[in-house]
Protein backbone atom coordinates (compact mmCIF):
# COMPACT_ATOMS: atom_id res chain seq x y z
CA UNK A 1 30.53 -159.94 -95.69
CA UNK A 2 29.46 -156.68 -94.11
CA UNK A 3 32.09 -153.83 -93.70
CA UNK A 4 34.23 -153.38 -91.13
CA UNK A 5 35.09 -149.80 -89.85
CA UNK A 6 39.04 -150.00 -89.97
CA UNK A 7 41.23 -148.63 -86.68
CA UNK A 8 44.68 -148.21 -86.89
CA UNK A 9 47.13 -145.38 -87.68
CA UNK A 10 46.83 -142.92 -90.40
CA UNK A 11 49.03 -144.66 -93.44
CA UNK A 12 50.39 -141.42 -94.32
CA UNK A 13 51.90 -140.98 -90.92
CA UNK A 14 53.41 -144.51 -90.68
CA UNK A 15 54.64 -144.01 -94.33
CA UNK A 16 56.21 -140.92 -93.50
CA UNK A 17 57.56 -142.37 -89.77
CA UNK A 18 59.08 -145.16 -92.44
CA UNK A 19 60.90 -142.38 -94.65
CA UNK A 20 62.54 -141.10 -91.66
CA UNK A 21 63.70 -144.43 -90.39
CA UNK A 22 64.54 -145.29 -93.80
CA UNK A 23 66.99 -141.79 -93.76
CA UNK A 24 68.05 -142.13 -90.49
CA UNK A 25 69.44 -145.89 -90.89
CA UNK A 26 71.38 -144.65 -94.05
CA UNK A 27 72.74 -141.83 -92.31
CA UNK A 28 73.63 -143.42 -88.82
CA UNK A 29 75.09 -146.62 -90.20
CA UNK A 30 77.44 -143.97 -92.35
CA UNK A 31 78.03 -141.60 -89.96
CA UNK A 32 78.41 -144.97 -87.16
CA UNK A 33 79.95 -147.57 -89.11
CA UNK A 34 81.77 -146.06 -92.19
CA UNK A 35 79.19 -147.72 -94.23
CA UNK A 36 75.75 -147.33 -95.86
CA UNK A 37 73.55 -149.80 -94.69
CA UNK A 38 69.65 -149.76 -95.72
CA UNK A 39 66.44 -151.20 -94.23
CA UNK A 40 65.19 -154.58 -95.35
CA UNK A 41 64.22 -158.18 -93.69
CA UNK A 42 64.78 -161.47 -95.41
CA UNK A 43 68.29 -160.89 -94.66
CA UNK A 44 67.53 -161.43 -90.89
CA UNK A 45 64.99 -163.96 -91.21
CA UNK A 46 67.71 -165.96 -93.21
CA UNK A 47 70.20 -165.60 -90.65
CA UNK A 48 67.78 -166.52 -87.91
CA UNK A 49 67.43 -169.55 -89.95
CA UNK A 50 71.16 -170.00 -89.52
CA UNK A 51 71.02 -169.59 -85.43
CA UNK A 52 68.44 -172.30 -85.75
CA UNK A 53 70.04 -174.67 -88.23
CA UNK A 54 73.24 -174.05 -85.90
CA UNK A 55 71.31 -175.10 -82.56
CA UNK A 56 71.06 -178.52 -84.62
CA UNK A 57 74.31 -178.99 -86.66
CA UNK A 58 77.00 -176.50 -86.29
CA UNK A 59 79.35 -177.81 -89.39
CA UNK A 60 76.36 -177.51 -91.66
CA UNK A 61 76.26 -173.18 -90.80
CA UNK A 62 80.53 -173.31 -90.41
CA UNK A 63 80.71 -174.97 -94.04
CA UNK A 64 77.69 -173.28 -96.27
CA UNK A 65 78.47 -170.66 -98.06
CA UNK A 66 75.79 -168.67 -98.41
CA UNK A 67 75.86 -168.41 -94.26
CA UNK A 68 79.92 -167.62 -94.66
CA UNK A 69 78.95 -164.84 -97.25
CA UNK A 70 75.62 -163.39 -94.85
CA UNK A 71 77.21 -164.11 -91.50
CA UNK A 72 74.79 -165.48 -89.11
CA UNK A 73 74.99 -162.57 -86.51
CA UNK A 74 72.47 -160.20 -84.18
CA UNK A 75 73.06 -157.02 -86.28
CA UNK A 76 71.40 -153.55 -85.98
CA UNK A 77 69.01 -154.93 -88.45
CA UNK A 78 68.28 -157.88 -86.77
CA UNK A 79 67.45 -155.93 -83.43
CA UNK A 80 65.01 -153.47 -86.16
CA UNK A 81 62.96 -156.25 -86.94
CA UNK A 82 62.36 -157.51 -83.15
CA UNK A 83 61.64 -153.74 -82.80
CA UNK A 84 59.04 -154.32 -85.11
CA UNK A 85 57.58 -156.69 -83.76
CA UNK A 86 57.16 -155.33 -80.50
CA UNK A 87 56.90 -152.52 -81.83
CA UNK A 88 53.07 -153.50 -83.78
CA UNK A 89 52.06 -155.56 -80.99
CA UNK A 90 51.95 -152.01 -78.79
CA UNK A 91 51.20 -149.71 -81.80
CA UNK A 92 48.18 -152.52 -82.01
CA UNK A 93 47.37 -152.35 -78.06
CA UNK A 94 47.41 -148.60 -78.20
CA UNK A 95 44.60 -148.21 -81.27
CA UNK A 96 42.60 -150.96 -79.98
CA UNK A 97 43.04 -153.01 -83.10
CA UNK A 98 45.11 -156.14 -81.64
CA UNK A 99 43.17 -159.38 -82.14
CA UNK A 100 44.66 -163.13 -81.77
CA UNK A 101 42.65 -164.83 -84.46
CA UNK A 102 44.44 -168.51 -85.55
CA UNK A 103 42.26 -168.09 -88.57
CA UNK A 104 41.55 -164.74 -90.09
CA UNK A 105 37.73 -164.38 -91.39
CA UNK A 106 38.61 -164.39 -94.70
CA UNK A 107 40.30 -167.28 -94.90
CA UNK A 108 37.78 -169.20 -92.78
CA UNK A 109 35.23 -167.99 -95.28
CA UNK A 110 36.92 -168.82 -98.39
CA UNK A 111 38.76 -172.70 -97.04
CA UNK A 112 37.55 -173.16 -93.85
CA UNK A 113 38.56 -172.88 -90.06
CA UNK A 114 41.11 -175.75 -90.14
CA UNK A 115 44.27 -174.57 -88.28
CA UNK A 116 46.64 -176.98 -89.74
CA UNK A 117 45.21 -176.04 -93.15
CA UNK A 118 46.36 -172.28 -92.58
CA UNK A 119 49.72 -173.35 -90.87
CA UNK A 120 50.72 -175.37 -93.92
CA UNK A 121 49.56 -172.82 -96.52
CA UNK A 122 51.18 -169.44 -94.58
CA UNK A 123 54.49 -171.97 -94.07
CA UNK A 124 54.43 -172.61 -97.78
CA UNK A 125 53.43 -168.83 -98.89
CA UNK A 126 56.67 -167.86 -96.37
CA UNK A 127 58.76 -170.33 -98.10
CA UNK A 128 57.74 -169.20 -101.61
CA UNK A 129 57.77 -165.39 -100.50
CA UNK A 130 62.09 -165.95 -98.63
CA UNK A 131 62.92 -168.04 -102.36
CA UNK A 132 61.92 -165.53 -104.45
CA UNK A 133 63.29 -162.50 -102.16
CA UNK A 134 66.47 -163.95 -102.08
CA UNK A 135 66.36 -164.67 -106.04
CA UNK A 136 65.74 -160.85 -106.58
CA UNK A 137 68.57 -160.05 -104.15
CA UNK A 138 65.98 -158.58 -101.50
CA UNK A 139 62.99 -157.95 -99.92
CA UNK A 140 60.03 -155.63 -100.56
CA UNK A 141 60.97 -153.45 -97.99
CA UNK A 142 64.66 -153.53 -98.81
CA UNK A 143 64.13 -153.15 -102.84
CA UNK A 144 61.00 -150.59 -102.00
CA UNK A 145 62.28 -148.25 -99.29
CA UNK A 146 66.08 -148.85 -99.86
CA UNK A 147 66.37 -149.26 -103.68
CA UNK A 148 63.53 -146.97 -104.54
CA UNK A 149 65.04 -144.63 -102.34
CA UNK A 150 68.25 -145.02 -104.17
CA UNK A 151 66.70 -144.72 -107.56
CA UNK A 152 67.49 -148.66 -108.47
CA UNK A 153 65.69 -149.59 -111.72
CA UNK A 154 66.16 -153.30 -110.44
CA UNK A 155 64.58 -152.18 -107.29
CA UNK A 156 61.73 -150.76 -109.39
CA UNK A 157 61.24 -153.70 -111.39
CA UNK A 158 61.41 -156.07 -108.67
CA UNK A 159 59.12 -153.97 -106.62
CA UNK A 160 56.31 -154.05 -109.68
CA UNK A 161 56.52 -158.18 -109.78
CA UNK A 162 56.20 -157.89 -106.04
CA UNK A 163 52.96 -156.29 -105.73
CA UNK A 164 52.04 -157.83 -109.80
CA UNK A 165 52.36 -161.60 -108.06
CA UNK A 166 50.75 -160.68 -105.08
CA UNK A 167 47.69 -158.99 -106.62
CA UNK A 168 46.84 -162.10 -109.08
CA UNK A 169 47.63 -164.84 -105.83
CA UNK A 170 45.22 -162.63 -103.74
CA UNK A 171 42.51 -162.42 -106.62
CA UNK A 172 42.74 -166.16 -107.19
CA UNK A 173 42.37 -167.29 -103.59
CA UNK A 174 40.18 -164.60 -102.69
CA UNK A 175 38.08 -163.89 -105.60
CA UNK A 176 34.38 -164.28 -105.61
CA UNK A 177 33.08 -168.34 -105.38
């Protein structure tokens, strides 16, 4: 595979753009709402999980209580991660790096250019990736900008298994043939 000249922005500014947010949502939300609230995302994803579910059976969202106890509601952190994605998609535009690709090269190289094959597989790696965030009580952006910013040993820990389990997955589907 030859090398690929990367574009994008400089990871040092979008790390320290992140810090800021990261500050700024802490301090708003306090100074706002009478409340410290910190960046993260598997909240939202779970509670657009709960609009969904709700499109098809109400009663189901009304009675479970793990969507009584996370509210299934458009918060400020719900509108952060549409920002997001919008967001990328112009950050992407702007640098000349945006590419629609249904099957990234290195995945076609390693299993193939089946579509369904990578559907199934990124479905499953979601599912895997939401159980286990909600298991350690939060994300990797909520346990490493929010915890770590808070000095959380959990977050710390959590954050090491994080990258640990994602290092040895990557090295087993992507290692050498």
């Amino acid at each position: 595979m030859e090398k690929v000249e990367a574009k994008g922005w400089s990871p040092y500014l979008a790390g320290a753009l992140v810090g800021v947010l990261a500050i700024l949502s802490v301090y708003l939300t306090t100074t706002l709402l009478g409340k410290s609230m910190y960046l993260g995302a598997s909240t939202t994803f779970v509670r657009a999980a709960g609009f969904l579910i709700g499109e098809v059976d109400p009663s189901y969202v009304a009675d479970n209580a793990y969507y009584v106890k996370e509210k299934v509601i458009v918060d400020w952190q719900f509108m952060m991660i549409v920002g997001i994605l919008i967001g990328a998609f112009i950050a992407s535009k702007m640098d000349g790096s945006f590419k629609m690709e249904a099957v990234p090269p290195e995945w076609e190289a390693r299993f193939g250019g089946s579509i369904k094959k990578r559907a199934i597989a990124a479905i499953l790696g979601g599912a895997v990736m939401m159980i286990g965030a909600r298991m350690a009580d939060g994300c990797p952006s909520g346990h490493g900008l929010s915890g770590m910013m808070q000095m959380s040993v959990s977050s710390y820990v959590a954050l090491a298994f994080f990258f640990g389990c994602g290092a040895i997955v990557a090295n087993l589907i992507y290692r050498k043939k």
